[in-house]
Each structure stands twice: as structure tokens, then as C-alpha cells.
N, C-alpha and C. Protein backbone atom coordinates (compact mmCIF):
# COMPACT_ATOMS: atom_id res chain seq x y z
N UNK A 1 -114.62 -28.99 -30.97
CA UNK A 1 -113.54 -28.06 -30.76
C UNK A 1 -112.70 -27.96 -32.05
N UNK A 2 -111.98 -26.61 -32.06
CA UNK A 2 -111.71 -26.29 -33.93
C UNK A 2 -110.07 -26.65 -33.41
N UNK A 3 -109.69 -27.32 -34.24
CA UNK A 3 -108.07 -27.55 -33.92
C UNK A 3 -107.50 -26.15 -34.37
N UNK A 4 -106.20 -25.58 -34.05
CA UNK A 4 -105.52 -24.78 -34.45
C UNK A 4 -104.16 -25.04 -34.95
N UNK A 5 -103.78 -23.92 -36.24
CA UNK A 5 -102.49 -24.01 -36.85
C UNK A 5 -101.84 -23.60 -36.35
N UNK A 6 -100.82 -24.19 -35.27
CA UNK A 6 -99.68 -23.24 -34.97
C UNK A 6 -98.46 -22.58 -36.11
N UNK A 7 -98.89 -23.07 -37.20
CA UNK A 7 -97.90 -22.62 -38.21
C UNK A 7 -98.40 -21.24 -38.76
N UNK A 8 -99.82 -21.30 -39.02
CA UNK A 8 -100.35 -19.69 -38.87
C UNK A 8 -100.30 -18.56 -37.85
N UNK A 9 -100.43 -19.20 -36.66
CA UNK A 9 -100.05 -18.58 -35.82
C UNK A 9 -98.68 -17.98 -35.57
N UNK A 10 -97.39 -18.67 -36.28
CA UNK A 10 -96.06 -18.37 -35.98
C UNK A 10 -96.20 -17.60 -37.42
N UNK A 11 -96.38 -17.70 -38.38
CA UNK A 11 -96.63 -16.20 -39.08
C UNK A 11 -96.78 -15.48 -38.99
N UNK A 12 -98.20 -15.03 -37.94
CA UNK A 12 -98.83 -13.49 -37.78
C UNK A 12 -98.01 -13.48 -36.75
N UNK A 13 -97.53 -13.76 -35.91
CA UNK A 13 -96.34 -13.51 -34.66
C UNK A 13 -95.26 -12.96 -35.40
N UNK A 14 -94.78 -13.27 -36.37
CA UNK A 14 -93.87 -13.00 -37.12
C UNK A 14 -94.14 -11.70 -37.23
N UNK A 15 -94.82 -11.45 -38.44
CA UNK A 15 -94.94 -10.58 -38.84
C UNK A 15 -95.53 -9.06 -38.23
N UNK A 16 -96.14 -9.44 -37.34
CA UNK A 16 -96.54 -8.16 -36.34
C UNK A 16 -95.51 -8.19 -35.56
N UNK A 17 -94.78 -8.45 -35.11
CA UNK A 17 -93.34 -8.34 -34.50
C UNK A 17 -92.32 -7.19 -35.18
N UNK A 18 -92.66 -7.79 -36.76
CA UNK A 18 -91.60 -7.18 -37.35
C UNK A 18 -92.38 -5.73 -38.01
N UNK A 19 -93.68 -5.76 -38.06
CA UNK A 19 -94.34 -4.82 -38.36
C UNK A 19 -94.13 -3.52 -37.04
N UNK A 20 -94.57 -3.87 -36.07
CA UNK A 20 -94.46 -3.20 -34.43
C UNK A 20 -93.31 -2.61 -34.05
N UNK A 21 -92.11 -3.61 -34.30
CA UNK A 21 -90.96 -3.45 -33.68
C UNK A 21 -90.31 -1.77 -34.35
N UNK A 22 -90.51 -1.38 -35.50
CA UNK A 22 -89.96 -0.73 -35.77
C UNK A 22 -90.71 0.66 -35.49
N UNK A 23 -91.91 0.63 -35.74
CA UNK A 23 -92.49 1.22 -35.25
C UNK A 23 -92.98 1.96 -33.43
N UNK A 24 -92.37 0.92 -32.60
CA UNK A 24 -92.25 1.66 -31.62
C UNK A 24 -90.49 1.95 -31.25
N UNK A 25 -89.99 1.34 -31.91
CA UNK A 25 -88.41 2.32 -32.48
C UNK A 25 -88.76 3.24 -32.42
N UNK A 26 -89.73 3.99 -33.68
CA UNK A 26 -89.52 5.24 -34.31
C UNK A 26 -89.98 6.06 -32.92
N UNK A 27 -91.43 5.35 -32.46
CA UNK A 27 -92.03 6.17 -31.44
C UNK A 27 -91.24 6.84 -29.98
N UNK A 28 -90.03 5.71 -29.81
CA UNK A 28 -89.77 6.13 -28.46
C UNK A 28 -88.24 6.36 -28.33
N UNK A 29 -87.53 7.10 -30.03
CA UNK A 29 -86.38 7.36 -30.12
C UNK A 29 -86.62 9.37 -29.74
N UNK A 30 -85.72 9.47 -29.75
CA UNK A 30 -85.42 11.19 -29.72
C UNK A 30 -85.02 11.91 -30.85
N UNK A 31 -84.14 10.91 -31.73
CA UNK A 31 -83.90 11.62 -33.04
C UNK A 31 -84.73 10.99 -33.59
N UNK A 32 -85.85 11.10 -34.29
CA UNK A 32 -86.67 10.69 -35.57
C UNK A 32 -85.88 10.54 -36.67
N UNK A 33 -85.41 11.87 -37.37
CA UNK A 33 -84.76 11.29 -38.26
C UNK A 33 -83.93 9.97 -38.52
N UNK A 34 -82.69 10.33 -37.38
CA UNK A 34 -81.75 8.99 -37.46
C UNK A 34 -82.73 7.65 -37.46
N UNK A 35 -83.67 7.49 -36.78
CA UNK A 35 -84.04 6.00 -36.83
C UNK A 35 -85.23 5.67 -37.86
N UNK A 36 -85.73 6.87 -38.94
CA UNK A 36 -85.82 6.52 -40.05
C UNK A 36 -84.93 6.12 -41.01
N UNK A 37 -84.15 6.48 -40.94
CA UNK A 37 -82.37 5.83 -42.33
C UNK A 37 -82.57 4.98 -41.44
N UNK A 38 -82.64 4.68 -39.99
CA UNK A 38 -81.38 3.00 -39.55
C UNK A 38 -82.96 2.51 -40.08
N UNK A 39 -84.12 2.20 -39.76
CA UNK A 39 -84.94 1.27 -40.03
C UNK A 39 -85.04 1.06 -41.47
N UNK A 40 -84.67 1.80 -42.50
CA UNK A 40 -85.14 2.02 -43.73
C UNK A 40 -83.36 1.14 -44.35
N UNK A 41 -82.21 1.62 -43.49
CA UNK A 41 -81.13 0.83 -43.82
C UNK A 41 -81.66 -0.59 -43.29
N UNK A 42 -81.95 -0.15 -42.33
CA UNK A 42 -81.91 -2.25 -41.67
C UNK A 42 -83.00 -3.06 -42.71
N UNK A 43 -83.94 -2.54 -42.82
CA UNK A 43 -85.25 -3.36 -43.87
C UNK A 43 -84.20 -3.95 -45.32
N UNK A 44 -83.82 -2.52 -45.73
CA UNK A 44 -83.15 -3.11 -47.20
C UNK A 44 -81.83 -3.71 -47.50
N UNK A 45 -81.11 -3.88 -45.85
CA UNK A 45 -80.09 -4.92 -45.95
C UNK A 45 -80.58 -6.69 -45.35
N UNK A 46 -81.79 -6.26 -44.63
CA UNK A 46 -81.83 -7.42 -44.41
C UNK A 46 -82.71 -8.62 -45.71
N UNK A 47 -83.25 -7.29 -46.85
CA UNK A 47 -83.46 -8.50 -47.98
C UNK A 47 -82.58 -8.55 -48.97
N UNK A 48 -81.63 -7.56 -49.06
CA UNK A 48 -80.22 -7.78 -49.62
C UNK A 48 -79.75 -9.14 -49.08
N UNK A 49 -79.18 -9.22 -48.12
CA UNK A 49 -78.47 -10.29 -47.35
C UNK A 49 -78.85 -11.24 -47.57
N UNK A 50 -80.74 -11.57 -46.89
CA UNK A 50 -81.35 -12.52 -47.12
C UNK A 50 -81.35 -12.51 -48.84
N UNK A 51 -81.41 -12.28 -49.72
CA UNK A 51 -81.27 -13.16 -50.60
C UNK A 51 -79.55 -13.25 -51.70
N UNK A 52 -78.82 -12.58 -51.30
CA UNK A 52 -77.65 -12.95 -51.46
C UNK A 52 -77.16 -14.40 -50.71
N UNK A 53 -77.84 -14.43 -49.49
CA UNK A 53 -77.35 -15.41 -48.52
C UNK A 53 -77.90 -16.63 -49.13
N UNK A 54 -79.15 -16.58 -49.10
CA UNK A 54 -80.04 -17.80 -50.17
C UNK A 54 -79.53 -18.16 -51.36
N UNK A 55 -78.75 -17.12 -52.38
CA UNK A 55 -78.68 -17.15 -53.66
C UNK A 55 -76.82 -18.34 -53.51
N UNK A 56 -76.23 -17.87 -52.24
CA UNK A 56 -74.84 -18.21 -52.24
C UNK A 56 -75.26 -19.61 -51.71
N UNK A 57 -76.20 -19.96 -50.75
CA UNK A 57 -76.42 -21.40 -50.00
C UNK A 57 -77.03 -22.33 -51.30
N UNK A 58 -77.71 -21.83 -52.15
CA UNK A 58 -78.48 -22.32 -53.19
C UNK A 58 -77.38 -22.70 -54.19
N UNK A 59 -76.87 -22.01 -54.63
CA UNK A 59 -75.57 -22.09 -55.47
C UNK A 59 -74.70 -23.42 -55.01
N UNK A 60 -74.37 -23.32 -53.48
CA UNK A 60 -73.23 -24.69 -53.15
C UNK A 60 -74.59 -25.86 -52.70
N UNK A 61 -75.56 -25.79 -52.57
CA UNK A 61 -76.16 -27.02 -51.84
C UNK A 61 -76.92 -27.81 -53.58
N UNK A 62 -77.11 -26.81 -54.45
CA UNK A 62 -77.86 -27.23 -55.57
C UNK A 62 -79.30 -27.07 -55.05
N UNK A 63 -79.89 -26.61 -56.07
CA UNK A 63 -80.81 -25.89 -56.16
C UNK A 63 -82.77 -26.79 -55.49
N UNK A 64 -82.10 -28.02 -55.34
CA UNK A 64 -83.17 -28.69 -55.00
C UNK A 64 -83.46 -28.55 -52.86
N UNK A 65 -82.81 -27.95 -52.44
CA UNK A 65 -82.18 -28.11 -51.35
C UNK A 65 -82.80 -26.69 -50.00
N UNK A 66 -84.09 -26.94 -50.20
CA UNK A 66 -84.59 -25.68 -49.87
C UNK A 66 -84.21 -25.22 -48.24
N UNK A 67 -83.64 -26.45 -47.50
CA UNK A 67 -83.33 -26.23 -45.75
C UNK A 67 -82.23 -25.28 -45.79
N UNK A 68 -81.24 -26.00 -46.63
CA UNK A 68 -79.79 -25.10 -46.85
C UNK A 68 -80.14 -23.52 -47.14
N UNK A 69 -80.64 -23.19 -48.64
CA UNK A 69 -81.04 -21.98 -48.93
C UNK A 69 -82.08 -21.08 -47.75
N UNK A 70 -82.56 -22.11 -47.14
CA UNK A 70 -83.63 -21.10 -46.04
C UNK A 70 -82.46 -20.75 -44.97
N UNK A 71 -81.39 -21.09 -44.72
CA UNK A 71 -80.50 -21.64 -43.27
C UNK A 71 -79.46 -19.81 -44.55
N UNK A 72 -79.37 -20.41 -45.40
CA UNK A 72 -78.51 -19.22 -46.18
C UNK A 72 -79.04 -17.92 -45.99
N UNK A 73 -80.65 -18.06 -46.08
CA UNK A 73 -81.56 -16.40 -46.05
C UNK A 73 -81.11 -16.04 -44.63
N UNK A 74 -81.53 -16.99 -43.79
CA UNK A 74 -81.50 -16.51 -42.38
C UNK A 74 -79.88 -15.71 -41.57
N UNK A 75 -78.80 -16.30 -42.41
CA UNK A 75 -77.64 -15.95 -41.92
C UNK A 75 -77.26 -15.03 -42.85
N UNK A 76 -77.72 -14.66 -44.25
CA UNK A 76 -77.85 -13.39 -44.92
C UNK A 76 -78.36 -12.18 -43.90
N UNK A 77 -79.72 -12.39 -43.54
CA UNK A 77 -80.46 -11.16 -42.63
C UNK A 77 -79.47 -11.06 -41.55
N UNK A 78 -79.35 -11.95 -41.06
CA UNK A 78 -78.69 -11.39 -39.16
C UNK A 78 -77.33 -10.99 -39.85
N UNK A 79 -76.56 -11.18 -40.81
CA UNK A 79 -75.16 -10.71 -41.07
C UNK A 79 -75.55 -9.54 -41.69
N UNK A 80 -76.49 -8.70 -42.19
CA UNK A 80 -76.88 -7.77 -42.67
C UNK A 80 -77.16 -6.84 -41.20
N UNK A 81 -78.13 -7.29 -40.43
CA UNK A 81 -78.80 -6.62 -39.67
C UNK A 81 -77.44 -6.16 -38.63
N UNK A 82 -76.82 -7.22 -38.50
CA UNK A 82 -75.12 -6.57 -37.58
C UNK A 82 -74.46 -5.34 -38.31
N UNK A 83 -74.20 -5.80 -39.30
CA UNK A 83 -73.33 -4.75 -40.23
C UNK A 83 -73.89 -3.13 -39.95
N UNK A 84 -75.17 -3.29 -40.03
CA UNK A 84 -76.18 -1.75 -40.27
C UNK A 84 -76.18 -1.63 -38.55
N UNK A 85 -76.10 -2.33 -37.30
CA UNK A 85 -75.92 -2.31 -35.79
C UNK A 85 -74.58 -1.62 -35.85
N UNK A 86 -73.60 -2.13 -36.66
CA UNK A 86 -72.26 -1.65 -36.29
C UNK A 86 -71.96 -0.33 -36.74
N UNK A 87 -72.74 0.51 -37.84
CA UNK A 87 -72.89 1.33 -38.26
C UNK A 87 -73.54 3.01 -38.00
N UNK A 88 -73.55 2.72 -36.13
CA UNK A 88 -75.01 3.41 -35.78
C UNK A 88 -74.26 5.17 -35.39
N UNK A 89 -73.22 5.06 -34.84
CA UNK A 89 -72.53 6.23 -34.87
C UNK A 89 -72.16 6.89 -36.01
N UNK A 90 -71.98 6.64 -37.07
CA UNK A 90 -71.86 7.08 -38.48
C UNK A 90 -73.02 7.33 -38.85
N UNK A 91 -74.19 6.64 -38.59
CA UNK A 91 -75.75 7.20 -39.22
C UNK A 91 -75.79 8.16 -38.40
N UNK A 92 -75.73 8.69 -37.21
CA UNK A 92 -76.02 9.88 -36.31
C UNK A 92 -75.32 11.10 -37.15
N UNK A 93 -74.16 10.69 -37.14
CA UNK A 93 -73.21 11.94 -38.11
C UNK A 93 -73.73 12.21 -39.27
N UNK A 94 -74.10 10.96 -39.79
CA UNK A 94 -74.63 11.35 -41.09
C UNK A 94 -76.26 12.15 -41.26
N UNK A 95 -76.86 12.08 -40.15
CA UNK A 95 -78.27 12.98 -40.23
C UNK A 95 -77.60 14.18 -40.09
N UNK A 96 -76.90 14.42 -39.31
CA UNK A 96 -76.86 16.08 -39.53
C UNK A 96 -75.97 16.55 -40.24
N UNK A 97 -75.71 16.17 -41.44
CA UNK A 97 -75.42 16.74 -42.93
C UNK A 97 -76.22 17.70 -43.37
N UNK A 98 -76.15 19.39 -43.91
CA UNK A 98 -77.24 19.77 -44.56
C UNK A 98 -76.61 19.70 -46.23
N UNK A 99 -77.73 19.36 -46.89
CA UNK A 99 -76.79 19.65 -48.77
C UNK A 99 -78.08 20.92 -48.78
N UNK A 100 -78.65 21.04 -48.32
CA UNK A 100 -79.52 22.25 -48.92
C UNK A 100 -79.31 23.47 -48.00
């Protein structure tokens, strides 16, 4: 019998989660547009954050200290991913802008 990695396994869980998730967003919203900007805002604040958050935990723990800096990424993303949540009535307004 072949032993298994559950650490591989919590990767591809990961990542098809985060691959999927947005994608049946897009599928089962009504405005398309709007939930292209929020997914396209949420992706690039949450690696903003995450590595501002890392870069600030890394900075006070010293640089050898990889639990802290991972604990910093993680509270970078979710303080990112709120900010762009709290933002969702202003992205609506903001799709129906025309400049052209």
C-alpha cells in the first residue's frame, strides 16, 4: 500500500479552491463586469498585503523567523481581502462609469 502526502494533498486543495472559487463567482453573478474588477481587485490586494504583511512581520521578528513572517502573509491577505469586501458598493458605482 502507497502511503500518502497529506501535505500535497493540502496544496492542490488549496489551490483549486482558489482557482474555482472565483470562477464560479464570475459564473453565477449578474453583473460580470463588477465581479471582474472585485476578483481582479481581491487577487492583487491579497499579494499586496500578503507581502507587505510578511515584509512588516519579517522586519520585527528578524529575518530568520519564517512562522512569524508566514503568520504576517496570512494577516496581510485577510486584511486586504476585508478592505476590497468593504469596498463592494463603490465597485458597483464604479462599473457604470462611461469615459468613452
Amino acid at each position: 500500500m502507497e502511503k500518502s502526502n497529506g501535505c500535497v494533498h493540502l496544496v492542490v486543495f488549496w489551490l483549486l479552491s482558489h482557482l474555482l472559487m472565483p470562477v464560479m463567482k464570475f459564473i453565477t453573478q449578474t453583473i460580470k463586469e463588477k465581479e471582474i474588477y472585485k476578483q481582479g481587485a481581491t487577487l492583487g490586494a491579497g499579494i499586496a498585503g500578503g507581502a507587505a504583511g510578511g515584509t512588516i512581520a519579517g522586519g520585527i521578528c528578524g529575518p530568520g523567523s519564517p512562522i512569524c513572517s508566514t503568520v504576517g502573509v496570512i494577516i496581510g491577505e485577510i486584511t486586504a481581502y476585508q478592505l476590497v469586501e468593504a469596498f463592494d458598493e463603490e465597485l458597483e458605482a464604479f462599473t457604470k462609469w462611461t469615459l468613452f
